[in-house]
ModelCIF file with pLDDT and N, C-alpha, C, O atoms, coordinates in Angstrom:
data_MODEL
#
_entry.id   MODEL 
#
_entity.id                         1 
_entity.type                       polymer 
_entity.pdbx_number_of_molecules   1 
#
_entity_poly.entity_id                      1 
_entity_poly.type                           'polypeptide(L)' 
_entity_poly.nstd_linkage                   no 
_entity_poly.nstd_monomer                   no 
_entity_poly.pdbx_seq_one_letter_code       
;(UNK)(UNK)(UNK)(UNK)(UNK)(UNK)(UNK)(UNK)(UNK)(UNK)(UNK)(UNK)(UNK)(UNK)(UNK)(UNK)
(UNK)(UNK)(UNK)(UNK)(UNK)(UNK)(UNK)(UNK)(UNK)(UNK)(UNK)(UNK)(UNK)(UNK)(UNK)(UNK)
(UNK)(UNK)(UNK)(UNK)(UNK)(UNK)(UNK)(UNK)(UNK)(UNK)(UNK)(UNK)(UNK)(UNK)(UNK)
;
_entity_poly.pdbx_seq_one_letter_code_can   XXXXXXXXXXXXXXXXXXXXXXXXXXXXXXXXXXXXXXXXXXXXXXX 
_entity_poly.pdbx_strand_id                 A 
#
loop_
_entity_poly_seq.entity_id 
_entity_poly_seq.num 
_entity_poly_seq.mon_id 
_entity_poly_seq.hetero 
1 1  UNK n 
1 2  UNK n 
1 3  UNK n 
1 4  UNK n 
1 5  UNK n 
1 6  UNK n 
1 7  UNK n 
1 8  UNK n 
1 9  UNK n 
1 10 UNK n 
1 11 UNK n 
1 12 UNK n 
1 13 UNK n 
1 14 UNK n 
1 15 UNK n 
1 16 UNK n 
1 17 UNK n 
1 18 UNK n 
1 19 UNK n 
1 20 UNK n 
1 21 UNK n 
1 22 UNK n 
1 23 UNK n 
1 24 UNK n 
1 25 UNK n 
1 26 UNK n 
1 27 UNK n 
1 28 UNK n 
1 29 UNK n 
1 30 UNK n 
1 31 UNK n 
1 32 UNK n 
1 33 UNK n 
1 34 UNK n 
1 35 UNK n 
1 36 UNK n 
1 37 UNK n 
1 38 UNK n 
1 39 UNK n 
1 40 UNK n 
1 41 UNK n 
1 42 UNK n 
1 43 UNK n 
1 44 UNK n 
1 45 UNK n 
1 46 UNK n 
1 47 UNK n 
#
_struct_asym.id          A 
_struct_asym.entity_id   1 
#
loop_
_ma_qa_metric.id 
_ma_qa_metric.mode 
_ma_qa_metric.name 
_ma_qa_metric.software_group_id 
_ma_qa_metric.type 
1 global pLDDT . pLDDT 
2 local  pLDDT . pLDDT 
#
_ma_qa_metric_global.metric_id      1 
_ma_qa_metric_global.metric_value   93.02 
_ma_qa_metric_global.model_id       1 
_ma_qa_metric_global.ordinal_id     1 
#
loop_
_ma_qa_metric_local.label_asym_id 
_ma_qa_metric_local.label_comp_id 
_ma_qa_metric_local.label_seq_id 
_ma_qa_metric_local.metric_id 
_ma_qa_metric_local.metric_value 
_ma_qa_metric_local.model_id 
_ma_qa_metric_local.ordinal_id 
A UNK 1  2 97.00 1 1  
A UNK 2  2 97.00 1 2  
A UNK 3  2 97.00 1 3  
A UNK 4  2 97.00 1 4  
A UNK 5  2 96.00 1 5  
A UNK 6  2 97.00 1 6  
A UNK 7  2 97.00 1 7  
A UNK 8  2 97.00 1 8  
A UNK 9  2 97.00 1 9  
A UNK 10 2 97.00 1 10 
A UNK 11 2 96.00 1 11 
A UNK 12 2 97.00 1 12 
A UNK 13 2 97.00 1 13 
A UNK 14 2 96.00 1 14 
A UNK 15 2 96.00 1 15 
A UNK 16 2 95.00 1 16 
A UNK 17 2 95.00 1 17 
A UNK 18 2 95.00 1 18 
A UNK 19 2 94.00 1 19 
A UNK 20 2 94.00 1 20 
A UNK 21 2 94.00 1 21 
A UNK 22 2 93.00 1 22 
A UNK 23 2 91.00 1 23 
A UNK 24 2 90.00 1 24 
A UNK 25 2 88.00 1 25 
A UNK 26 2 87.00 1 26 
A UNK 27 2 86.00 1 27 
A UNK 28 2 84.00 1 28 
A UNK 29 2 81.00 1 29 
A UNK 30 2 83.00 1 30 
A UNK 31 2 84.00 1 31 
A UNK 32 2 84.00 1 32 
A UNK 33 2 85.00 1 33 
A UNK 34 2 85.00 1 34 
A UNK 35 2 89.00 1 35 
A UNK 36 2 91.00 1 36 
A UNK 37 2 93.00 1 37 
A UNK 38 2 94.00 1 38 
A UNK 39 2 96.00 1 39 
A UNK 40 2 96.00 1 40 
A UNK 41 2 97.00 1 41 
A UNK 42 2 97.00 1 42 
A UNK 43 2 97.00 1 43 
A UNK 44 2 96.00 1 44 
A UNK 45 2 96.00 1 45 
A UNK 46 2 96.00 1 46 
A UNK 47 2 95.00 1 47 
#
loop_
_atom_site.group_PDB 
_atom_site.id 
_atom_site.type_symbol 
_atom_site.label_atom_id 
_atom_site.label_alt_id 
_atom_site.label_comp_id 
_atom_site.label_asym_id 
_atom_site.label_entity_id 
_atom_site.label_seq_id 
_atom_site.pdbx_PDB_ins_code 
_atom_site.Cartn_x 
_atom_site.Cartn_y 
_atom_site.Cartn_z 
_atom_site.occupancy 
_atom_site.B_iso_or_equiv 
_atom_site.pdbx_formal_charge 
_atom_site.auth_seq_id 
_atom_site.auth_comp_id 
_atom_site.auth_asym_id 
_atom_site.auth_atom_id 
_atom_site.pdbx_PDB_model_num 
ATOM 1   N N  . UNK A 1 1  ? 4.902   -12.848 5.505   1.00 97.00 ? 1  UNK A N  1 
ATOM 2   C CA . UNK A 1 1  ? 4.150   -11.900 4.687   1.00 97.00 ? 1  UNK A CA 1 
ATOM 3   C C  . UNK A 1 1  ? 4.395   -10.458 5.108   1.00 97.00 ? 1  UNK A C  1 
ATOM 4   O O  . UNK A 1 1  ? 4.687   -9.659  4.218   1.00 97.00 ? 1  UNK A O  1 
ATOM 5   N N  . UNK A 1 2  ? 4.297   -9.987  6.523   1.00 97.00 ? 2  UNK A N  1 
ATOM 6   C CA . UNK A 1 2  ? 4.490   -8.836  6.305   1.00 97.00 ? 2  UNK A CA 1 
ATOM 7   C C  . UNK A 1 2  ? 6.084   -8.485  7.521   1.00 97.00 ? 2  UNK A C  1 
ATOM 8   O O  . UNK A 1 2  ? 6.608   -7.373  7.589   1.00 97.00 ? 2  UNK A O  1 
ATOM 9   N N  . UNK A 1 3  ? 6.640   -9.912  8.462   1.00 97.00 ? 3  UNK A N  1 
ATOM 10  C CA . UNK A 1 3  ? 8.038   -8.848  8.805   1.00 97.00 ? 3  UNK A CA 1 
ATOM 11  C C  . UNK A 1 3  ? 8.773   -9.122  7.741   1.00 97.00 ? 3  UNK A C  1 
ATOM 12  O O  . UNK A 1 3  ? 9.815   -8.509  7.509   1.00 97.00 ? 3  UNK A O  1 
ATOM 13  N N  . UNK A 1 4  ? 8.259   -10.181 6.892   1.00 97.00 ? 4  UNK A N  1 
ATOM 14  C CA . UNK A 1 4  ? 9.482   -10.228 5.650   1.00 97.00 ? 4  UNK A CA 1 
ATOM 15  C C  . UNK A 1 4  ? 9.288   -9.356  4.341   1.00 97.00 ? 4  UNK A C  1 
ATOM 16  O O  . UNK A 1 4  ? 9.902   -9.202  3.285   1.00 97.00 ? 4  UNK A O  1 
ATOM 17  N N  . UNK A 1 5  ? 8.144   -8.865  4.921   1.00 96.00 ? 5  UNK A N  1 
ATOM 18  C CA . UNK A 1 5  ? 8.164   -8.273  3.215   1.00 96.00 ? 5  UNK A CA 1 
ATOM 19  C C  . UNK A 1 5  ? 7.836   -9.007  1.810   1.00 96.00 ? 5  UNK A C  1 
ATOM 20  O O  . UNK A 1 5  ? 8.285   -8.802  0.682   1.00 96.00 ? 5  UNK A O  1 
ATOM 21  N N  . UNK A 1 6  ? 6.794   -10.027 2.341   1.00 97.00 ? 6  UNK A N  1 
ATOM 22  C CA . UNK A 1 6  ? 6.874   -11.104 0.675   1.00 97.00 ? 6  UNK A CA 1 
ATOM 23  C C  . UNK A 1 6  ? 5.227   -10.443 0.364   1.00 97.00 ? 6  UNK A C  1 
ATOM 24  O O  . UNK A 1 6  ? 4.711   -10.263 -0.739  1.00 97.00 ? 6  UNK A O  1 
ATOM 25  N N  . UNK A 1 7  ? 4.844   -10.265 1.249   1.00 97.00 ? 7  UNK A N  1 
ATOM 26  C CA . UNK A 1 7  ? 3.258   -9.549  0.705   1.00 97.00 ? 7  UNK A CA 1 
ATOM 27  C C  . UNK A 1 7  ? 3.195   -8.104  -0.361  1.00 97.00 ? 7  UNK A C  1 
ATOM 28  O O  . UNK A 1 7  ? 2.363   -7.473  -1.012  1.00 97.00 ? 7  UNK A O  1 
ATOM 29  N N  . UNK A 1 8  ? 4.408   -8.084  -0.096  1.00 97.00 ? 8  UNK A N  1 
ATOM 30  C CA . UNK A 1 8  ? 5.245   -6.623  -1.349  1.00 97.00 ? 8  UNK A CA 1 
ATOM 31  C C  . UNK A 1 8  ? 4.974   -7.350  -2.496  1.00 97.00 ? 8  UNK A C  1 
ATOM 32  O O  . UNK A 1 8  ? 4.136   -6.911  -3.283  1.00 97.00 ? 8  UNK A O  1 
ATOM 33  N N  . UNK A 1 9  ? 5.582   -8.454  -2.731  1.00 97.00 ? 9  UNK A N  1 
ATOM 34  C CA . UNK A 1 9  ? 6.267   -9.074  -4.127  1.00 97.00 ? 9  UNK A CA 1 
ATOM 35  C C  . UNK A 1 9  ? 5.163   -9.452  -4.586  1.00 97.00 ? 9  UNK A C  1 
ATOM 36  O O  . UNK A 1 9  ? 5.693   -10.319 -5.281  1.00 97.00 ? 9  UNK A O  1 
ATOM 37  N N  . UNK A 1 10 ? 3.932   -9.589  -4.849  1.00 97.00 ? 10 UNK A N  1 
ATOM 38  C CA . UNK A 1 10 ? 2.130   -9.853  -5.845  1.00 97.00 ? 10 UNK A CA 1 
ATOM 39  C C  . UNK A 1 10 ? 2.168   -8.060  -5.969  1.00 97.00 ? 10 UNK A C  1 
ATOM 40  O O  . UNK A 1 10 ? 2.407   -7.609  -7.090  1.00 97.00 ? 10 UNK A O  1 
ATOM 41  N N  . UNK A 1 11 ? 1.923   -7.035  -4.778  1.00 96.00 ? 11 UNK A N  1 
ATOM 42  C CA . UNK A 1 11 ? 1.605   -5.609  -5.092  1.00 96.00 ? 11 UNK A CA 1 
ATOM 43  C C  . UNK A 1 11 ? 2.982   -5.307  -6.346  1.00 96.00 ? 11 UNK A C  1 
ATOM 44  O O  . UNK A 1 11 ? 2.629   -4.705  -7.360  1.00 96.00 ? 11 UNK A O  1 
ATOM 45  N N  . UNK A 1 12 ? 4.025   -5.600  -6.273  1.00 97.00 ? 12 UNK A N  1 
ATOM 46  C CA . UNK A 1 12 ? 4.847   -5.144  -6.892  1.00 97.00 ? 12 UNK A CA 1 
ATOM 47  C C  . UNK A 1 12 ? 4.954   -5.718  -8.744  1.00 97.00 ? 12 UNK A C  1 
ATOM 48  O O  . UNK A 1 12 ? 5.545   -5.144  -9.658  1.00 97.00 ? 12 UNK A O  1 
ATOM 49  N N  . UNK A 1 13 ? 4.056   -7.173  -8.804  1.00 97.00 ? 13 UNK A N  1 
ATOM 50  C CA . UNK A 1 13 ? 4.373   -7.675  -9.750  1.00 97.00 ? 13 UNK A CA 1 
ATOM 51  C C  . UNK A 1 13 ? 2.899   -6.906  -10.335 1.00 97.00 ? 13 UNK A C  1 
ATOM 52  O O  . UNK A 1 13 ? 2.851   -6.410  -11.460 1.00 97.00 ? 13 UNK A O  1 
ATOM 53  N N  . UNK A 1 14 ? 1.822   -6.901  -9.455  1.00 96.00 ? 14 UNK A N  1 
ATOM 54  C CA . UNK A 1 14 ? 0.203   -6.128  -10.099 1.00 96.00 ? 14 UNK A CA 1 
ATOM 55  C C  . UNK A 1 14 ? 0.589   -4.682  -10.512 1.00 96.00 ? 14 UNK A C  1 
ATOM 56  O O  . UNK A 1 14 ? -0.013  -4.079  -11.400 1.00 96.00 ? 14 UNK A O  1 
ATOM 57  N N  . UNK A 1 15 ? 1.559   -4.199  -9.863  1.00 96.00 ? 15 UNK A N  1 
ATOM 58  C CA . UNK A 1 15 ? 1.923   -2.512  -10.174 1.00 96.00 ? 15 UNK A CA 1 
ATOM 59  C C  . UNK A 1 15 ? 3.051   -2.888  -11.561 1.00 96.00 ? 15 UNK A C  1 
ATOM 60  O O  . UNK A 1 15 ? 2.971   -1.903  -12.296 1.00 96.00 ? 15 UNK A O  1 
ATOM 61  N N  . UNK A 1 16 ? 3.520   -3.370  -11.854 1.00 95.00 ? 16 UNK A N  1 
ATOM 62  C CA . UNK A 1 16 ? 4.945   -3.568  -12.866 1.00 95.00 ? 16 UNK A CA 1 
ATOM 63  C C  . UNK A 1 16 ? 3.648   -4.012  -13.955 1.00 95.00 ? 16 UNK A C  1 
ATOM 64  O O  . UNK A 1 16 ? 3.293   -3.086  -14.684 1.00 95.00 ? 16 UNK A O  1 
ATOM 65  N N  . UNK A 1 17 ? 2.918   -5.317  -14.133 1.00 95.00 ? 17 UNK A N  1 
ATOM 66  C CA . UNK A 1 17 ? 2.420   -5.431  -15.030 1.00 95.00 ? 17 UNK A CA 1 
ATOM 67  C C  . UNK A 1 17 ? 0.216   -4.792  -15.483 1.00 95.00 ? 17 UNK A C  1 
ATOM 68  O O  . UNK A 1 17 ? -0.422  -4.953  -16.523 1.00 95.00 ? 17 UNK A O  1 
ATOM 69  N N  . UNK A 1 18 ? -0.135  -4.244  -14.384 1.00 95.00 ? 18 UNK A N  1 
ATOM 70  C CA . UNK A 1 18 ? -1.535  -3.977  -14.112 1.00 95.00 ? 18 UNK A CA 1 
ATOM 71  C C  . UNK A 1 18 ? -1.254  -2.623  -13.251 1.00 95.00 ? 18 UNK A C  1 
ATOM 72  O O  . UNK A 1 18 ? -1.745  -2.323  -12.163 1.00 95.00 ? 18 UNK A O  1 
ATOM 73  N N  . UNK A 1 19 ? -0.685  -2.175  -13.736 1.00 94.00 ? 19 UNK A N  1 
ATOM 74  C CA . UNK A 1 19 ? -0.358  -0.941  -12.493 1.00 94.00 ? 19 UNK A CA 1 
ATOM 75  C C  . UNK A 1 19 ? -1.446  0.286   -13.154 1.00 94.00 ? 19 UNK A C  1 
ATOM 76  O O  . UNK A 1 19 ? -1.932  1.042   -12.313 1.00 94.00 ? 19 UNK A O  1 
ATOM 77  N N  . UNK A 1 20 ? -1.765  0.466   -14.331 1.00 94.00 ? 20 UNK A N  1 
ATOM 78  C CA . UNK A 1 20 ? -2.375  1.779   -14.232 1.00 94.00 ? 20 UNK A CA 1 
ATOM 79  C C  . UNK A 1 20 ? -4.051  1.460   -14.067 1.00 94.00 ? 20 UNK A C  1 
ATOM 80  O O  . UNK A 1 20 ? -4.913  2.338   -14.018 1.00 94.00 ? 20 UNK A O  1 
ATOM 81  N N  . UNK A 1 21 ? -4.292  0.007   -13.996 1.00 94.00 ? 21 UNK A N  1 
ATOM 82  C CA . UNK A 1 21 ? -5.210  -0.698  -13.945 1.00 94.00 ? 21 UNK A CA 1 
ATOM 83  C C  . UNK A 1 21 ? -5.912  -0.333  -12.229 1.00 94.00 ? 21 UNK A C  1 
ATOM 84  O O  . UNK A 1 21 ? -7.009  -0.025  -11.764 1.00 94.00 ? 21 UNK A O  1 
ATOM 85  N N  . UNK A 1 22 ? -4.495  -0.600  -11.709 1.00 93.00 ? 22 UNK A N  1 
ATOM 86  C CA . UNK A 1 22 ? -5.197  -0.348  -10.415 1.00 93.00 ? 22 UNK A CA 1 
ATOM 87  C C  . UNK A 1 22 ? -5.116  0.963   -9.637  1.00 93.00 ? 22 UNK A C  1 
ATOM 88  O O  . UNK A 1 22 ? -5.451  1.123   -8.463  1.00 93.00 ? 22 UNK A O  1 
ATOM 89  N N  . UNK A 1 23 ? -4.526  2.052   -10.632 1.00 91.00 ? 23 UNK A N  1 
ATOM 90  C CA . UNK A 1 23 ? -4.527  3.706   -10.244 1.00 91.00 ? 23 UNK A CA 1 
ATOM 91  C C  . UNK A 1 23 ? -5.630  3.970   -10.694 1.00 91.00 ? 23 UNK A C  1 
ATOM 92  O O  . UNK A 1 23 ? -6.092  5.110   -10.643 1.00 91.00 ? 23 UNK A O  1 
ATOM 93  N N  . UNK A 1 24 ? -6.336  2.825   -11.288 1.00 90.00 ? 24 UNK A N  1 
ATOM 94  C CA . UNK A 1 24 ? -7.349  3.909   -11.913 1.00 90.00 ? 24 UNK A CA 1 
ATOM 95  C C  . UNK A 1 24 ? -8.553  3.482   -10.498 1.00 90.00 ? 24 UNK A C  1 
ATOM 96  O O  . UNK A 1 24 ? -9.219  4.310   -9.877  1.00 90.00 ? 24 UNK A O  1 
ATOM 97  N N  . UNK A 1 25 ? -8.547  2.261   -10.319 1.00 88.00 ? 25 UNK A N  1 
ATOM 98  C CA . UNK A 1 25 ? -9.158  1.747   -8.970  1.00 88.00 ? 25 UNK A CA 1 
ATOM 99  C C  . UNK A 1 25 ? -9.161  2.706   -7.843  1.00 88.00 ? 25 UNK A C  1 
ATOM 100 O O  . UNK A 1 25 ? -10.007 3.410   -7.292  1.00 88.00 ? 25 UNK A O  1 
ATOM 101 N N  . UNK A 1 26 ? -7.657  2.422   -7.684  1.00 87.00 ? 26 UNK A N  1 
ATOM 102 C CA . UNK A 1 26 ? -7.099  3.091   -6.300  1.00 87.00 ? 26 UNK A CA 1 
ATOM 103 C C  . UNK A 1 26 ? -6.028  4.141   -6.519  1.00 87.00 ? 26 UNK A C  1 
ATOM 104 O O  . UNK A 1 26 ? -4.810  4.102   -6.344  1.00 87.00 ? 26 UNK A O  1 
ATOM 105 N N  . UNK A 1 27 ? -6.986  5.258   -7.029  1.00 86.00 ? 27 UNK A N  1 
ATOM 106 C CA . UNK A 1 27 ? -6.156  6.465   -7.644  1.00 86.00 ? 27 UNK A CA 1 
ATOM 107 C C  . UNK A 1 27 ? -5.344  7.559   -6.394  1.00 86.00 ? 27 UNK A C  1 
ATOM 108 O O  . UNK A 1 27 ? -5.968  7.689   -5.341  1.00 86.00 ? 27 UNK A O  1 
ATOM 109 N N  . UNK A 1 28 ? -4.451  8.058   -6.484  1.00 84.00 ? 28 UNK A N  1 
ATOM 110 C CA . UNK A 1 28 ? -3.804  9.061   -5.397  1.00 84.00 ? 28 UNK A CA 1 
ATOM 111 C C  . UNK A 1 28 ? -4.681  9.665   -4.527  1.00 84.00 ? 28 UNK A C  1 
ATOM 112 O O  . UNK A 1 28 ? -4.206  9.411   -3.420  1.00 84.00 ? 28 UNK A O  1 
ATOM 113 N N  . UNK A 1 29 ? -5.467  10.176  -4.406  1.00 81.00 ? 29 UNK A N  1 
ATOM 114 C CA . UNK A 1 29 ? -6.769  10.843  -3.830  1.00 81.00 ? 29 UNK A CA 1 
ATOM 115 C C  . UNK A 1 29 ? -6.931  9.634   -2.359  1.00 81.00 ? 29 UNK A C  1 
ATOM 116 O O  . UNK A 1 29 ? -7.246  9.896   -1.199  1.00 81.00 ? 29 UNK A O  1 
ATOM 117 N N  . UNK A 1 30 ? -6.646  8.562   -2.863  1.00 83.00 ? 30 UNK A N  1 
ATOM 118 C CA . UNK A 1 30 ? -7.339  7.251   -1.875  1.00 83.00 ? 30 UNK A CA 1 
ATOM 119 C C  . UNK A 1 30 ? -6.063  7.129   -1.144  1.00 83.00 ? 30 UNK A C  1 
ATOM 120 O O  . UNK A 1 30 ? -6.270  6.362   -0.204  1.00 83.00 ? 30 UNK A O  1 
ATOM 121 N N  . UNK A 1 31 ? -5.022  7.473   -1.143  1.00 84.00 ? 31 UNK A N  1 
ATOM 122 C CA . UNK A 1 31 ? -3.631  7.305   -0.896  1.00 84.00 ? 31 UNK A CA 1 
ATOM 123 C C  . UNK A 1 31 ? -3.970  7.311   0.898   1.00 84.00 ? 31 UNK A C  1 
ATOM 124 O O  . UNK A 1 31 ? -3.933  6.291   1.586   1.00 84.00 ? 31 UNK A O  1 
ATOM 125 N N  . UNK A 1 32 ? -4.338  8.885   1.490   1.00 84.00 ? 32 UNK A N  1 
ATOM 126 C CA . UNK A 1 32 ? -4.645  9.154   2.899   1.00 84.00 ? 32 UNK A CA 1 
ATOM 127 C C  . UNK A 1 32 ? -5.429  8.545   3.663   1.00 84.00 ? 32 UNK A C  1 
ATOM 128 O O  . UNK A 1 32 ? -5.289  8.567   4.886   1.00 84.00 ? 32 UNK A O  1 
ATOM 129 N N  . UNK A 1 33 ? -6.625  7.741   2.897   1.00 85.00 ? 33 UNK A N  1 
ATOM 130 C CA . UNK A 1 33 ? -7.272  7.111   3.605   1.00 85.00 ? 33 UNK A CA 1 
ATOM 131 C C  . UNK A 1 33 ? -6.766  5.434   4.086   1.00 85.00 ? 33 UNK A C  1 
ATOM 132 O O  . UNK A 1 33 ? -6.941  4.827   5.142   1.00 85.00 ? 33 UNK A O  1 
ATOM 133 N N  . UNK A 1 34 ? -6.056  5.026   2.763   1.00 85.00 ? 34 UNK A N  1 
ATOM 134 C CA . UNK A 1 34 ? -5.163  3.630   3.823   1.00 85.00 ? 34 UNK A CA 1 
ATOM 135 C C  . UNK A 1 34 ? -4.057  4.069   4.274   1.00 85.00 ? 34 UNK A C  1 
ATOM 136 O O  . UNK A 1 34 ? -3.224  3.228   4.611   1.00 85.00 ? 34 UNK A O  1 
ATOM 137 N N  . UNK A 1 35 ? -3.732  5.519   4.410   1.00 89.00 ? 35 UNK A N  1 
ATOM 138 C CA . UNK A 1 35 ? -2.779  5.484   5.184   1.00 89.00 ? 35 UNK A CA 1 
ATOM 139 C C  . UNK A 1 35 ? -3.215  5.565   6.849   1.00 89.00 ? 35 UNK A C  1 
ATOM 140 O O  . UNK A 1 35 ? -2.733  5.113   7.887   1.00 89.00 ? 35 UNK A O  1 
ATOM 141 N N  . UNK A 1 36 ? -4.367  6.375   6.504   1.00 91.00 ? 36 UNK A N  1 
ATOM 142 C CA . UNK A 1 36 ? -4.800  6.652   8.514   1.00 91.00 ? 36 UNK A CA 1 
ATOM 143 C C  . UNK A 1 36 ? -4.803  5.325   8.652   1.00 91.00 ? 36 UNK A C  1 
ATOM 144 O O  . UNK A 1 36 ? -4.577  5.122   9.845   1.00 91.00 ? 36 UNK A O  1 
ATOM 145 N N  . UNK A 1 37 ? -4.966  4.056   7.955   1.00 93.00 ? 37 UNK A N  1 
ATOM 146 C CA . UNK A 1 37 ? -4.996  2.701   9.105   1.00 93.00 ? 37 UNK A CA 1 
ATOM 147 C C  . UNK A 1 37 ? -3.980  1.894   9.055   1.00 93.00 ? 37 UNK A C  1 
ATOM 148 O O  . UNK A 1 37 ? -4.040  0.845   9.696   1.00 93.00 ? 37 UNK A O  1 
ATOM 149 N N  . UNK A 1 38 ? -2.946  2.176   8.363   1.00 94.00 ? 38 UNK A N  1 
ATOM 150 C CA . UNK A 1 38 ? -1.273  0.946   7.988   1.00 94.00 ? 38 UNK A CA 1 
ATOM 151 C C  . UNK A 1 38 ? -0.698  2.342   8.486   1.00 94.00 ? 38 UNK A C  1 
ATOM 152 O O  . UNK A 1 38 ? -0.193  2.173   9.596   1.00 94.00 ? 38 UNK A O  1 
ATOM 153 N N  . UNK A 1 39 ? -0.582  3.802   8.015   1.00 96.00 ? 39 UNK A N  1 
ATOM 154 C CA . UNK A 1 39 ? 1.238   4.344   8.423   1.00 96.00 ? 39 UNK A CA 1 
ATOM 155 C C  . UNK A 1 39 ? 1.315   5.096   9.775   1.00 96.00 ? 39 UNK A C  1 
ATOM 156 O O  . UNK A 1 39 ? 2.167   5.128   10.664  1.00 96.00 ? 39 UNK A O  1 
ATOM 157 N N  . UNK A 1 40 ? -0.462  5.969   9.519   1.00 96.00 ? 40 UNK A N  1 
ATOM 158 C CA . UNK A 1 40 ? -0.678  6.993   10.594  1.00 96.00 ? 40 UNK A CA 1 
ATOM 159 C C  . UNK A 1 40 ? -0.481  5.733   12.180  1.00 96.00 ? 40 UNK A C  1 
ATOM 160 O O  . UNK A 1 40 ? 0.321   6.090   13.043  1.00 96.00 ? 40 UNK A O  1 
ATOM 161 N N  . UNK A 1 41 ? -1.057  4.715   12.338  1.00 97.00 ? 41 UNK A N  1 
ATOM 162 C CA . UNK A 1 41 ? -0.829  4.167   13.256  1.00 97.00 ? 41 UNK A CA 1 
ATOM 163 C C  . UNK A 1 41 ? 0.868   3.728   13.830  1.00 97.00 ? 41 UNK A C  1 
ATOM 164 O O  . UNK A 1 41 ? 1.272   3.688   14.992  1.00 97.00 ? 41 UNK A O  1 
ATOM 165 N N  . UNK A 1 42 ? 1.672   3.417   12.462  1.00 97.00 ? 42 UNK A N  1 
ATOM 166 C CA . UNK A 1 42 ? 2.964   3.216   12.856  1.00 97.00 ? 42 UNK A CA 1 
ATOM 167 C C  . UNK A 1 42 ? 3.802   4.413   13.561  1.00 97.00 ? 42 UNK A C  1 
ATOM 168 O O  . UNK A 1 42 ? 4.771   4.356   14.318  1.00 97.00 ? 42 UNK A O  1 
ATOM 169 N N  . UNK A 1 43 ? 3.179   5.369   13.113  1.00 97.00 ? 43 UNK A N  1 
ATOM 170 C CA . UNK A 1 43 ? 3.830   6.482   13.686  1.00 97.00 ? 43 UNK A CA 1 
ATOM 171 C C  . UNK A 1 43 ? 3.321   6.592   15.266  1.00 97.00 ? 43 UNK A C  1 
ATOM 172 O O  . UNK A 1 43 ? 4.269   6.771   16.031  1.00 97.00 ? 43 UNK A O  1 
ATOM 173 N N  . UNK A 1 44 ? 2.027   6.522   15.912  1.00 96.00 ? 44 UNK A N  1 
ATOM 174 C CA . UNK A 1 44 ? 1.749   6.006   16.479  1.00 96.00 ? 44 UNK A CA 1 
ATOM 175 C C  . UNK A 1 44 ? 2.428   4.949   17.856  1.00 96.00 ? 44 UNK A C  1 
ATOM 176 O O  . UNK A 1 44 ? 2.591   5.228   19.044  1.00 96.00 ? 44 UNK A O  1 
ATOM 177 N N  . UNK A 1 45 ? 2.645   3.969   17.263  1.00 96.00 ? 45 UNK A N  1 
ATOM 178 C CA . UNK A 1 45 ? 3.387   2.627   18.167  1.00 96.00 ? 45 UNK A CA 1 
ATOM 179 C C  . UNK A 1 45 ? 4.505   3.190   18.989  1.00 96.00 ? 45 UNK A C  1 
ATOM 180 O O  . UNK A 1 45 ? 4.830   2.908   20.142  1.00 96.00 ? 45 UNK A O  1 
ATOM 181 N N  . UNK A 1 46 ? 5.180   4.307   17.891  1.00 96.00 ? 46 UNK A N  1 
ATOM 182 C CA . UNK A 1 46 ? 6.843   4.418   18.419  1.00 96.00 ? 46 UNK A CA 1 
ATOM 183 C C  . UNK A 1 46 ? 6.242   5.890   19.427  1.00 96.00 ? 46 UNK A C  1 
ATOM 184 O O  . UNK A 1 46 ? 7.212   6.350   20.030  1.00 96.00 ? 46 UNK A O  1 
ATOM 185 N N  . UNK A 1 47 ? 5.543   6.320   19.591  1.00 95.00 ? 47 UNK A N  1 
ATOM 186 C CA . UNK A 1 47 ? 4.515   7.232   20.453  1.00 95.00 ? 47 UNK A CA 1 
ATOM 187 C C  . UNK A 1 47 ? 4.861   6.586   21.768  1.00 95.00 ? 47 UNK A C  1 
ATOM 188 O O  . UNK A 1 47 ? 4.307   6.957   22.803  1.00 95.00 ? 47 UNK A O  1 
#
């Protein structure tokens, strides 16, 4: 799911066919806040 990358392929098929469905959910604005806990930390690790 996530070193392979298959947990992509449901987000990718909900964004291709439900995608503005879930911008409207999880609109750009919300973008920074899952990032401080999935990217800001990756940057992080290599720290």
């Amino acid at each position: 799911l996530i070193g392979c990358g298959l947990a992509y392929v449901p987000i990718f098929l909900l964004l291709l066919f439900f995608g503005f469905n879930i911008q409207e959910a999880m609109p750009l604005s919300l973008i920074p806040v899952l990032a401080l806990f999935i990217s800001i930390p990756h940057y992080g690790s290599t720290l």
